[in-house]
N, C-alpha and C. Protein backbone atom coordinates (compact mmCIF):
# COMPACT_ATOMS: atom_id res chain seq x y z
N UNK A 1 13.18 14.37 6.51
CA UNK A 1 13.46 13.55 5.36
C UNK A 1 12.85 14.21 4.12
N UNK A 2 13.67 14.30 3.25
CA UNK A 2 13.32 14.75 1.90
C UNK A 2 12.29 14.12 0.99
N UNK A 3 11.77 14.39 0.11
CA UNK A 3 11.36 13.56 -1.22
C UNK A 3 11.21 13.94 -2.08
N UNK A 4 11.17 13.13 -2.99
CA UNK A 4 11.19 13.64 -4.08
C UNK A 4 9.55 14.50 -4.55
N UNK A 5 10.03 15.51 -5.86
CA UNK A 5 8.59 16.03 -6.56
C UNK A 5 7.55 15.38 -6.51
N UNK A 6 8.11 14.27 -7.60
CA UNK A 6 6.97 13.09 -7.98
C UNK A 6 7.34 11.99 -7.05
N UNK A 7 5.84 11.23 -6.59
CA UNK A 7 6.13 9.98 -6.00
C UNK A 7 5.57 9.04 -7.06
N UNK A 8 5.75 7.71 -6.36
CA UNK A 8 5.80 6.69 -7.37
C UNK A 8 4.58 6.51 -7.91
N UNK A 9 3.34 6.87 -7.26
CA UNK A 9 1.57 6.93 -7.39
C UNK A 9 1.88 8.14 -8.67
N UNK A 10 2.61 9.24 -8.61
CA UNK A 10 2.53 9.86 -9.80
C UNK A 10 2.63 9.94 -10.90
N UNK A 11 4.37 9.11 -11.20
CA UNK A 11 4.75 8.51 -12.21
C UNK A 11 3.83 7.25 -12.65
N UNK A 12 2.90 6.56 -12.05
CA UNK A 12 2.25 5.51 -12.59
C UNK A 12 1.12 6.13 -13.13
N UNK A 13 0.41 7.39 -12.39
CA UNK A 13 -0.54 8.10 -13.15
C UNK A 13 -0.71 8.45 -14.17
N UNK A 14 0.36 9.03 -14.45
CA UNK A 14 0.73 10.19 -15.24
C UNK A 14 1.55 9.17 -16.54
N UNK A 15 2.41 8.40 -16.53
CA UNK A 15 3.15 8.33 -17.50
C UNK A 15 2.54 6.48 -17.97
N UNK A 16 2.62 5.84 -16.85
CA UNK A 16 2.37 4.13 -17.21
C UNK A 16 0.80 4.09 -17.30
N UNK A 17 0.65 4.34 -16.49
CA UNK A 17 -0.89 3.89 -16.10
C UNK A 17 -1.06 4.41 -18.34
N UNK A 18 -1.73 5.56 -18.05
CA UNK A 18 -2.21 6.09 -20.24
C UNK A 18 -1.47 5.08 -21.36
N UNK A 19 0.00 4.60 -20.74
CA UNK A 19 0.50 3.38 -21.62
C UNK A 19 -0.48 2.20 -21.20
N UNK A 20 -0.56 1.87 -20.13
CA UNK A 20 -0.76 0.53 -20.28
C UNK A 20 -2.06 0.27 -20.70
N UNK A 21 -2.77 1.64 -20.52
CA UNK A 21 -4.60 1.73 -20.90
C UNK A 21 -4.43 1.52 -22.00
N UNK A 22 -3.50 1.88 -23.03
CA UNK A 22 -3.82 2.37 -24.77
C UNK A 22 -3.44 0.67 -25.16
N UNK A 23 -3.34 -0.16 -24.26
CA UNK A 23 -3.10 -1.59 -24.86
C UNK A 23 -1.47 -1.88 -24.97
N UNK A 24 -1.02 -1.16 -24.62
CA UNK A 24 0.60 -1.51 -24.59
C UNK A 24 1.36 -2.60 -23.32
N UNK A 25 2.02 -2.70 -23.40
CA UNK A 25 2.66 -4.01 -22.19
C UNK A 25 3.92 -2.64 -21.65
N UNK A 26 4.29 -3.12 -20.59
CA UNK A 26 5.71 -2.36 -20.15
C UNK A 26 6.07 -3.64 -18.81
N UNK A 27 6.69 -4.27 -19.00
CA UNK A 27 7.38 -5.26 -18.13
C UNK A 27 8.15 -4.78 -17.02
N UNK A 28 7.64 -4.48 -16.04
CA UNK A 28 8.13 -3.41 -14.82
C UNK A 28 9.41 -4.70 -13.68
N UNK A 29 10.39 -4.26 -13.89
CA UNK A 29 11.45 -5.47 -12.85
C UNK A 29 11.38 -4.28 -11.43
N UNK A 30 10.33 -4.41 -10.78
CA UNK A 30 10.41 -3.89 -9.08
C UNK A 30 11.14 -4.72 -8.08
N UNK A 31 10.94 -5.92 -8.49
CA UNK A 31 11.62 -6.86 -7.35
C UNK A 31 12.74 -7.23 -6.54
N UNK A 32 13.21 -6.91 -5.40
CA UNK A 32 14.12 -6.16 -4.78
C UNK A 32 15.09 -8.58 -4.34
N UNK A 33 13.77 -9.03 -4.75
CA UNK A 33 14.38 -10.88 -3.71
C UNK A 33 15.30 -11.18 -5.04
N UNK A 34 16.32 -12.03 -4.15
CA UNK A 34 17.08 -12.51 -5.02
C UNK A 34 16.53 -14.28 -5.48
N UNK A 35 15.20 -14.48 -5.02
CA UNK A 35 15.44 -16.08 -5.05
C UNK A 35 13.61 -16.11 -5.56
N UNK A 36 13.68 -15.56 -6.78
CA UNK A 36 12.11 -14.69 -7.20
C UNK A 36 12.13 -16.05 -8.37
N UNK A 37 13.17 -16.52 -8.81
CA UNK A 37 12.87 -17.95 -10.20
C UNK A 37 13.61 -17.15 -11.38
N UNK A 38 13.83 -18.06 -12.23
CA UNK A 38 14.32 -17.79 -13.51
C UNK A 38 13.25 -17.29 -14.61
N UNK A 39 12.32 -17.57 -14.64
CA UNK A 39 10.97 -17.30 -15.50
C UNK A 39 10.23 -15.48 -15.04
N UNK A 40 10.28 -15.50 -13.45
CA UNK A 40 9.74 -14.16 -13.03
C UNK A 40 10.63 -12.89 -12.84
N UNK A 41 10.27 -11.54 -13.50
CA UNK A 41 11.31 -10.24 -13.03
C UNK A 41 10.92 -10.12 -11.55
N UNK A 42 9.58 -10.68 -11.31
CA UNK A 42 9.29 -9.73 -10.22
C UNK A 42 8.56 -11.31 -9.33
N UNK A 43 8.56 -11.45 -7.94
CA UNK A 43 8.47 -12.49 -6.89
C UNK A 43 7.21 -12.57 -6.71
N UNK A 44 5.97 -11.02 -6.67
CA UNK A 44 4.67 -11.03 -6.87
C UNK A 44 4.14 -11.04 -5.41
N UNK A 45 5.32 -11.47 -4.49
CA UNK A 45 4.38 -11.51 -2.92
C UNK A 45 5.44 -10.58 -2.02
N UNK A 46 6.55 -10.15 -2.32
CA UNK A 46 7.55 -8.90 -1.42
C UNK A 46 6.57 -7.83 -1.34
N UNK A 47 7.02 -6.91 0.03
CA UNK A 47 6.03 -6.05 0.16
C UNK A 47 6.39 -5.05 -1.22
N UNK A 48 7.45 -4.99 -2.25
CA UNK A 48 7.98 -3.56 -3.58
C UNK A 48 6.88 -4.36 -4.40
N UNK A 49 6.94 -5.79 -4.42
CA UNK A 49 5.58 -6.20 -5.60
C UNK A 49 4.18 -5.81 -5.80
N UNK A 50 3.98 -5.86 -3.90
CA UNK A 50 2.76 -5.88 -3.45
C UNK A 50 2.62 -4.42 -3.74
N UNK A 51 3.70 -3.48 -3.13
CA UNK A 51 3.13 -2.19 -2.99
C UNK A 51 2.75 -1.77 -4.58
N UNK A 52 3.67 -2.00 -5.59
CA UNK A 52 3.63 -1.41 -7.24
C UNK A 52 2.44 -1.96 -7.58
N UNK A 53 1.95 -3.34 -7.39
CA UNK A 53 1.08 -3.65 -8.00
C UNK A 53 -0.22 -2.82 -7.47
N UNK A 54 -0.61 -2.33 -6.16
CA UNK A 54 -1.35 -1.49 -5.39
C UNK A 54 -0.94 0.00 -6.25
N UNK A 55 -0.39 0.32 -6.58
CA UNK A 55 -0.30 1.65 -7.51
C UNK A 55 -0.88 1.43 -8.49
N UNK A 56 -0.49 0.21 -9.46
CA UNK A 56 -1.11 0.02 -10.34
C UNK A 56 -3.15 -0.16 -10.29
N UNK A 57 -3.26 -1.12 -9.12
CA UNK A 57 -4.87 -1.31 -9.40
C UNK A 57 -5.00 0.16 -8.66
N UNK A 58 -4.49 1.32 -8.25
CA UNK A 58 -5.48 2.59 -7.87
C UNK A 58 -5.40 3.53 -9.03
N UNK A 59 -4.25 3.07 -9.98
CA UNK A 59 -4.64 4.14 -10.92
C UNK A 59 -5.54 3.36 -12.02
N UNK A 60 -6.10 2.30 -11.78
CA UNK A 60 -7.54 1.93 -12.44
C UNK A 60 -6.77 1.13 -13.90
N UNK A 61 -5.62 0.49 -13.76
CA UNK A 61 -4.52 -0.92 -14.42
C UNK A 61 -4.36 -2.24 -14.18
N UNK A 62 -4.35 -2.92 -15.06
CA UNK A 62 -4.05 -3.89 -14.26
C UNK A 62 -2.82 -4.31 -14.39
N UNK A 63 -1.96 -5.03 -13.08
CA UNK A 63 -0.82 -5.21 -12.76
C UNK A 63 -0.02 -5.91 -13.69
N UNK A 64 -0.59 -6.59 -13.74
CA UNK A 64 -0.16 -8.18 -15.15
C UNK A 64 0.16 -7.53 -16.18
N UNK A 65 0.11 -6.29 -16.86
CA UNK A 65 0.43 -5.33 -17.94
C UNK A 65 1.48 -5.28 -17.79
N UNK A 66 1.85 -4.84 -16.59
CA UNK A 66 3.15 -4.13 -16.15
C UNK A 66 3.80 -5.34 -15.76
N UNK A 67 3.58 -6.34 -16.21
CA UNK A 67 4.49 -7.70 -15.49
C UNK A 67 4.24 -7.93 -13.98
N UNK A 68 3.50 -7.29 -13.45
CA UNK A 68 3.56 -7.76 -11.85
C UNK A 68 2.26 -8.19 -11.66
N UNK A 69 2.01 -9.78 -12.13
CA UNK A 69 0.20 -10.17 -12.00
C UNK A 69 0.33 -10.87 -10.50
N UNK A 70 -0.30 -9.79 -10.11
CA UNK A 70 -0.77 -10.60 -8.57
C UNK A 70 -2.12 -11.22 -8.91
N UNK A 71 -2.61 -11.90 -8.14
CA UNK A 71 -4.19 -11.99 -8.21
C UNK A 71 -4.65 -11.64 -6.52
N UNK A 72 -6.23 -12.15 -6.83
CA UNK A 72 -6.58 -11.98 -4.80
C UNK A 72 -5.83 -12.69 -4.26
N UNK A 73 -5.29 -13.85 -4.66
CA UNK A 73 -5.05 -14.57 -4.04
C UNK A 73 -3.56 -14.35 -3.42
N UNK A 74 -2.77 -13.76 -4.34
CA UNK A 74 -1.32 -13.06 -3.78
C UNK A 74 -1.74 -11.73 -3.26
N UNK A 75 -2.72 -10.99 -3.31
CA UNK A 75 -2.99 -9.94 -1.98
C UNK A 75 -3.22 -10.44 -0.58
N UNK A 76 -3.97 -11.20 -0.46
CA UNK A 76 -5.03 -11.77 0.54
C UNK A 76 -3.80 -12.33 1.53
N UNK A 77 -2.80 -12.99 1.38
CA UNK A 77 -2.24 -12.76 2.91
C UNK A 77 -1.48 -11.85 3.26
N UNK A 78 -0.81 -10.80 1.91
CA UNK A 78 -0.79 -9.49 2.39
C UNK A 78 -1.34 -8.72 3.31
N UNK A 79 -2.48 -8.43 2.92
CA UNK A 79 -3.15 -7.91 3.90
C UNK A 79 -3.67 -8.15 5.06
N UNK A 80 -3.89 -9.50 5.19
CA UNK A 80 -4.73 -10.04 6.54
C UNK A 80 -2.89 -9.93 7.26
N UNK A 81 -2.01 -9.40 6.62
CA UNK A 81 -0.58 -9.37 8.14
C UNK A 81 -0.59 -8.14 7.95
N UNK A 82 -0.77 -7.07 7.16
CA UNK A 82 -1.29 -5.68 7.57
C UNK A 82 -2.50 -5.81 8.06
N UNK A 83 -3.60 -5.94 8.18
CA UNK A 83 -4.93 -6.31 9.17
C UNK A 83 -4.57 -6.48 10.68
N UNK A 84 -3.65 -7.43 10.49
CA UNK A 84 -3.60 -8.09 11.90
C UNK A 84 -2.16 -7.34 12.52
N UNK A 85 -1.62 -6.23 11.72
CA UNK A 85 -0.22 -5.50 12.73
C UNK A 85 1.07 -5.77 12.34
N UNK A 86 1.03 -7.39 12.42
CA UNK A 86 2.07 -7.69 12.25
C UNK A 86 3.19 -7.36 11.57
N UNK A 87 2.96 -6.25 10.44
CA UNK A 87 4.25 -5.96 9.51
C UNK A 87 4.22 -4.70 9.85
N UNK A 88 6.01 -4.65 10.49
CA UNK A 88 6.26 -2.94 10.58
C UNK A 88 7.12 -2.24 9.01
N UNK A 89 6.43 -0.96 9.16
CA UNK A 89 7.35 -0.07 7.57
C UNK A 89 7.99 1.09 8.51
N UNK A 90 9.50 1.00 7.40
CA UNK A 90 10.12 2.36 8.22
C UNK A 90 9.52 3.24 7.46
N UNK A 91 10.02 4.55 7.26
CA UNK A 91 9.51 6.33 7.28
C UNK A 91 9.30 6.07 5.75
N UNK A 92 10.29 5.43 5.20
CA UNK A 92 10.04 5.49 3.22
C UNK A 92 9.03 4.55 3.19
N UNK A 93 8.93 3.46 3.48
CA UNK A 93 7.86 2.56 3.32
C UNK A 93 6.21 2.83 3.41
N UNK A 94 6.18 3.74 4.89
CA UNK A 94 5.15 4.53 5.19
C UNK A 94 4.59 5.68 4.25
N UNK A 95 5.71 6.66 3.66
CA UNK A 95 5.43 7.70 2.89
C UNK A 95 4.56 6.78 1.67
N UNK A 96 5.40 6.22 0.92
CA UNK A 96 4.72 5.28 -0.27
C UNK A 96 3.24 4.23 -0.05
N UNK A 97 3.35 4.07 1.29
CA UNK A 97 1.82 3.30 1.60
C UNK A 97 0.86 4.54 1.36
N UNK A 98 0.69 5.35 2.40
CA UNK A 98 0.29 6.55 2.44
C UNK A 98 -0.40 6.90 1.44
N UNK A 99 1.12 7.57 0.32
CA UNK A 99 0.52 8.08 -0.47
C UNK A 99 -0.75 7.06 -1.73
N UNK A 100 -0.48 5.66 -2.05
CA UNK A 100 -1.44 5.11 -2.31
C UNK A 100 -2.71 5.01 -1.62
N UNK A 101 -3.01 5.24 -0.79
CA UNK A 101 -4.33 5.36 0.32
C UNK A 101 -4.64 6.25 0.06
N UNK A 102 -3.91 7.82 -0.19
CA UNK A 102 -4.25 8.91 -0.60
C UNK A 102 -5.35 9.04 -1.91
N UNK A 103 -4.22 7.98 -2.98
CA UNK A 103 -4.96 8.00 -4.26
C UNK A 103 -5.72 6.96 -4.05
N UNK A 104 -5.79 6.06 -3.28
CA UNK A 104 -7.35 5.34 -3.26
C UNK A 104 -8.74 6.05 -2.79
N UNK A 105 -8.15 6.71 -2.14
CA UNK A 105 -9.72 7.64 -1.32
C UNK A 105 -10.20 8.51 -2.81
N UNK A 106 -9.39 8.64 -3.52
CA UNK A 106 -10.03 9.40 -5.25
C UNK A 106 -11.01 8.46 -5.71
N UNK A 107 -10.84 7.26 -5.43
CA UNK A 107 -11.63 5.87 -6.55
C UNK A 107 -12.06 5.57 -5.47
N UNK A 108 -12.82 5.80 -4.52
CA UNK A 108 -13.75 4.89 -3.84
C UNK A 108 -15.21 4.50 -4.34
N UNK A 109 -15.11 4.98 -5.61
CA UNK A 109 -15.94 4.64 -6.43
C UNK A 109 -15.82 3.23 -7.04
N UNK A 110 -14.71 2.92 -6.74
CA UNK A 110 -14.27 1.65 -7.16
C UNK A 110 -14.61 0.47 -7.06
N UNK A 111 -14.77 -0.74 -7.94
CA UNK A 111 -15.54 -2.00 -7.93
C UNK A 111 -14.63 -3.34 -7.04
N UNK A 112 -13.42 -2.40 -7.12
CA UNK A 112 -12.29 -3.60 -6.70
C UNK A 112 -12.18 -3.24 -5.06
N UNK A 113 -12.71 -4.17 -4.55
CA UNK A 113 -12.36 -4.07 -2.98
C UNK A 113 -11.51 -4.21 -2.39
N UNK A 114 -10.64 -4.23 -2.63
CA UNK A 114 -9.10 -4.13 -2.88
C UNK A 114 -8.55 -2.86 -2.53
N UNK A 115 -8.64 -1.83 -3.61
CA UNK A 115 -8.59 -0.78 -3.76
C UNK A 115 -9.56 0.37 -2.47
N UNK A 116 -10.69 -0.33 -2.26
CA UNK A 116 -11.75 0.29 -1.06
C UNK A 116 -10.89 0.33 0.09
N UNK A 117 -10.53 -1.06 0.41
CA UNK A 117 -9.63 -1.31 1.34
C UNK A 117 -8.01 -0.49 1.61
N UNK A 118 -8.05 -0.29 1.01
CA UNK A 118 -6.97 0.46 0.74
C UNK A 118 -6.83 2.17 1.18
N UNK A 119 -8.28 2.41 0.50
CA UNK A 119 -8.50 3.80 0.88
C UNK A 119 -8.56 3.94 2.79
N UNK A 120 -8.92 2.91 3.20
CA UNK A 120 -9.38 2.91 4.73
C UNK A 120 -8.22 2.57 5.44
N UNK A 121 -7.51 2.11 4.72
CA UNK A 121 -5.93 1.75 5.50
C UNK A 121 -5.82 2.84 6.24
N UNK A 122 -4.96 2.80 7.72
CA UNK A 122 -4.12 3.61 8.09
C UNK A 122 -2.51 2.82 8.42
N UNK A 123 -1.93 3.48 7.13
CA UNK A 123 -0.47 3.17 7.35
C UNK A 123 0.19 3.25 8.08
N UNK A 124 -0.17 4.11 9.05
CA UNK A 124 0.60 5.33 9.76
C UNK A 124 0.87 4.12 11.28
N UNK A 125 -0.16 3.64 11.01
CA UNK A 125 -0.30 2.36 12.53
C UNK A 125 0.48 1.22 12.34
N UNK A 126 1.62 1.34 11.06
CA UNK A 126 2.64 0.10 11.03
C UNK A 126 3.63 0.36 10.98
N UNK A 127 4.21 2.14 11.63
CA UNK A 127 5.60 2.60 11.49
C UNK A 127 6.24 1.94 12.62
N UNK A 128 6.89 1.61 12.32
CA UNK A 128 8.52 1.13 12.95
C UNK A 128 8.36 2.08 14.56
N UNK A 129 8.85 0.84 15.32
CA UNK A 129 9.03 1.91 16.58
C UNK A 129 10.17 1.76 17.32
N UNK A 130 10.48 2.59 17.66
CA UNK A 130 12.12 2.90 18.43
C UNK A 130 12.78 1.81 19.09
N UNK A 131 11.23 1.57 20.10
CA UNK A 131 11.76 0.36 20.99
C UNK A 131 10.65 -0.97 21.06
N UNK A 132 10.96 -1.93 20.96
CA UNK A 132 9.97 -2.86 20.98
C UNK A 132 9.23 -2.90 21.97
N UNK A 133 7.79 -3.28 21.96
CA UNK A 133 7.03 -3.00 22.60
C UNK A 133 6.10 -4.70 22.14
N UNK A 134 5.29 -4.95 23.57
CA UNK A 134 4.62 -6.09 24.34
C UNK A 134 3.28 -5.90 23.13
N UNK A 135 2.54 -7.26 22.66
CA UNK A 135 1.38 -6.66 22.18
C UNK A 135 1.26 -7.14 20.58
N UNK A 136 0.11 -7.05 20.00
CA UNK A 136 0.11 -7.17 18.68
C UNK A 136 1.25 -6.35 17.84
N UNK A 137 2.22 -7.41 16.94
CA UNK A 137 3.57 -6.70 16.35
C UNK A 137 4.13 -5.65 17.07
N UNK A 138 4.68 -4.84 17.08
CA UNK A 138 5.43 -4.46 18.13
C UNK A 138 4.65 -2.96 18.92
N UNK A 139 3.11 -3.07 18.72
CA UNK A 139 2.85 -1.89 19.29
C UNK A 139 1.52 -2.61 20.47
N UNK A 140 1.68 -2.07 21.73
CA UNK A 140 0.46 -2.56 22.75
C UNK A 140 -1.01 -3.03 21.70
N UNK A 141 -1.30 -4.31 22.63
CA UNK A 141 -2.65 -4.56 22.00
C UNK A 141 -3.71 -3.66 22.02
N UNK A 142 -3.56 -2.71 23.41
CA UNK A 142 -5.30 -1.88 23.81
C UNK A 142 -4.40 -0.80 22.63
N UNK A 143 -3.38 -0.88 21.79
CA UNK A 143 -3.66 0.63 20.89
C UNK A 143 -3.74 0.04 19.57
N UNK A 144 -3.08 -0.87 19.28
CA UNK A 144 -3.44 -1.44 18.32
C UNK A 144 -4.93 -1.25 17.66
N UNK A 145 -5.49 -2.37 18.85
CA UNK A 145 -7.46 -2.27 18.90
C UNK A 145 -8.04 -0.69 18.32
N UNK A 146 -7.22 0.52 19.17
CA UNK A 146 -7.75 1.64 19.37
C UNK A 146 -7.41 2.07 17.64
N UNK A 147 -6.32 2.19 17.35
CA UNK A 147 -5.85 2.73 15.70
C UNK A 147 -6.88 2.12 14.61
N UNK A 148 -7.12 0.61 15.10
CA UNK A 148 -8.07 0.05 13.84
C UNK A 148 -9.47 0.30 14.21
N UNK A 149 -9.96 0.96 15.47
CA UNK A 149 -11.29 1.84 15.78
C UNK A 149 -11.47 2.74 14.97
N UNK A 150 -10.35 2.78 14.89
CA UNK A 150 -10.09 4.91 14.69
C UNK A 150 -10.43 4.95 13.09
N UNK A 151 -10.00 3.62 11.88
CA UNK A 151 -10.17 3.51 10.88
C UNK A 151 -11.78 3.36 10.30
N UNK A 152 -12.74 3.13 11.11
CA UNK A 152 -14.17 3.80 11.02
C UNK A 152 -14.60 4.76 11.03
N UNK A 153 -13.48 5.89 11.49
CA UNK A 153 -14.00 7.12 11.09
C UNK A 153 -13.69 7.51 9.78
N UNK A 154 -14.66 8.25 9.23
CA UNK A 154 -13.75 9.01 7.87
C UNK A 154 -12.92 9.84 7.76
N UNK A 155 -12.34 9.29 6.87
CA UNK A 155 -10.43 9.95 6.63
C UNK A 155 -10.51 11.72 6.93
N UNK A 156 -11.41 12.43 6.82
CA UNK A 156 -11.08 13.65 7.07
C UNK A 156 -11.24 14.12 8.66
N UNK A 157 -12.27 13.25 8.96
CA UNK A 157 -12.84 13.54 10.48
C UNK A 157 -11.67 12.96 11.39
N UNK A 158 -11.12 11.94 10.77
CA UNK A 158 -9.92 11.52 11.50
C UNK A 158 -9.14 12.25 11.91
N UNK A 159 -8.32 13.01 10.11
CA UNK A 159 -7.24 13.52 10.23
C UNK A 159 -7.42 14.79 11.55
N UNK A 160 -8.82 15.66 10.88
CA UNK A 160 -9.03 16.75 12.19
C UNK A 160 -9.16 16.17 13.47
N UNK A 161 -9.41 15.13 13.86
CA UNK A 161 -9.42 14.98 15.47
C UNK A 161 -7.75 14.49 15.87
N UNK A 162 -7.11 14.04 14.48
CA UNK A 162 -5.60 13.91 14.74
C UNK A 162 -4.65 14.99 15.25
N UNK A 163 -5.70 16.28 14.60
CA UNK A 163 -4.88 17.59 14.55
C UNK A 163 -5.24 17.96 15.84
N UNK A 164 -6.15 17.70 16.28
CA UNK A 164 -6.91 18.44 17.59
C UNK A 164 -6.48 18.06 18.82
N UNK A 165 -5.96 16.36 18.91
CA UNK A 165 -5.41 15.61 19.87
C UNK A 165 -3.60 15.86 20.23
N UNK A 166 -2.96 16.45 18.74
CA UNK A 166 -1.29 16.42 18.97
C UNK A 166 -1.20 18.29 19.30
């Protein structure tokens, strides 16, 4: 599968994110639901809301600039159904999680735990699988358990014992 140059963490870096710092607004319509209200561009709880607005707080923005104001409170059951498995992403979905986790591990300097959380994600443990399978969301419980073990290690020690194991 192809992709593009820039991903979407780039274009928010690079071009929105310096707008929306200098005090400017840019009203971002990401929202893919058709039944989002007459008042909102964007629904604020689809995983395209959730994910843009997660670009936005890693490039150090806040979402509500860009028209997509989540608060904790529209993350927070986001994540506790990524926490708990339950939501599978196909191959594009994954690339774009990813790469935000990527740019969160830059800001783990970061005050927003949110964003911490983020860096520790492993996306990679909610890809879509061929065939359904018994167990927390569609992957066995004893690996499930084992993938969110595995997220205590640090991201580099990981990746090398990833490389060492395939």
């Amino acid at each position: 599968m192809t992709r593009s140059n820039s991903t979407a963490r780039q274009k928010i870096g690079k071009h929105i994110a310096p707008w929306l710092r200098d005090g400017n607004q840019l009203p971002l319509a990401v929202c893919y639901q058709p039944n989002r209200g007459s008042t909102n561009i964007n629904c604020l709880h689809c995983e395209k809301c959730i994910r843009t607005a997660s670009n936005l707080l890693v490039a150090g923005v806040a979402p509500a600039a860009a028209g997509v104001g989540v608060t904790d409170q529209t993350l927070r059951p986001s994540r506790e159904r990524l926490d708990a498995g339950s939501v599978r992403f196909g191959d594009n979905e994954i690339f774009h999680w990813t790469c935000i986790a990527d740019g969160a591990r830059h800001h783990l300097e970061s005050r927003d735990e949110y964003v911490r959380w983020l860096a520790n994600f492993d996306f990679s443990a909610l890809a879509k699988s061929e065939q359904p399978r018994a167990g927390v969301g569609n992957i066995p419980k004893w690996r499930y358990q084992a993938e969110r073990l595995a997220h205590q290690i640090p991201y580099g020690l990981r990746r090398r014992l990833r490389e060492k194991l395939t």
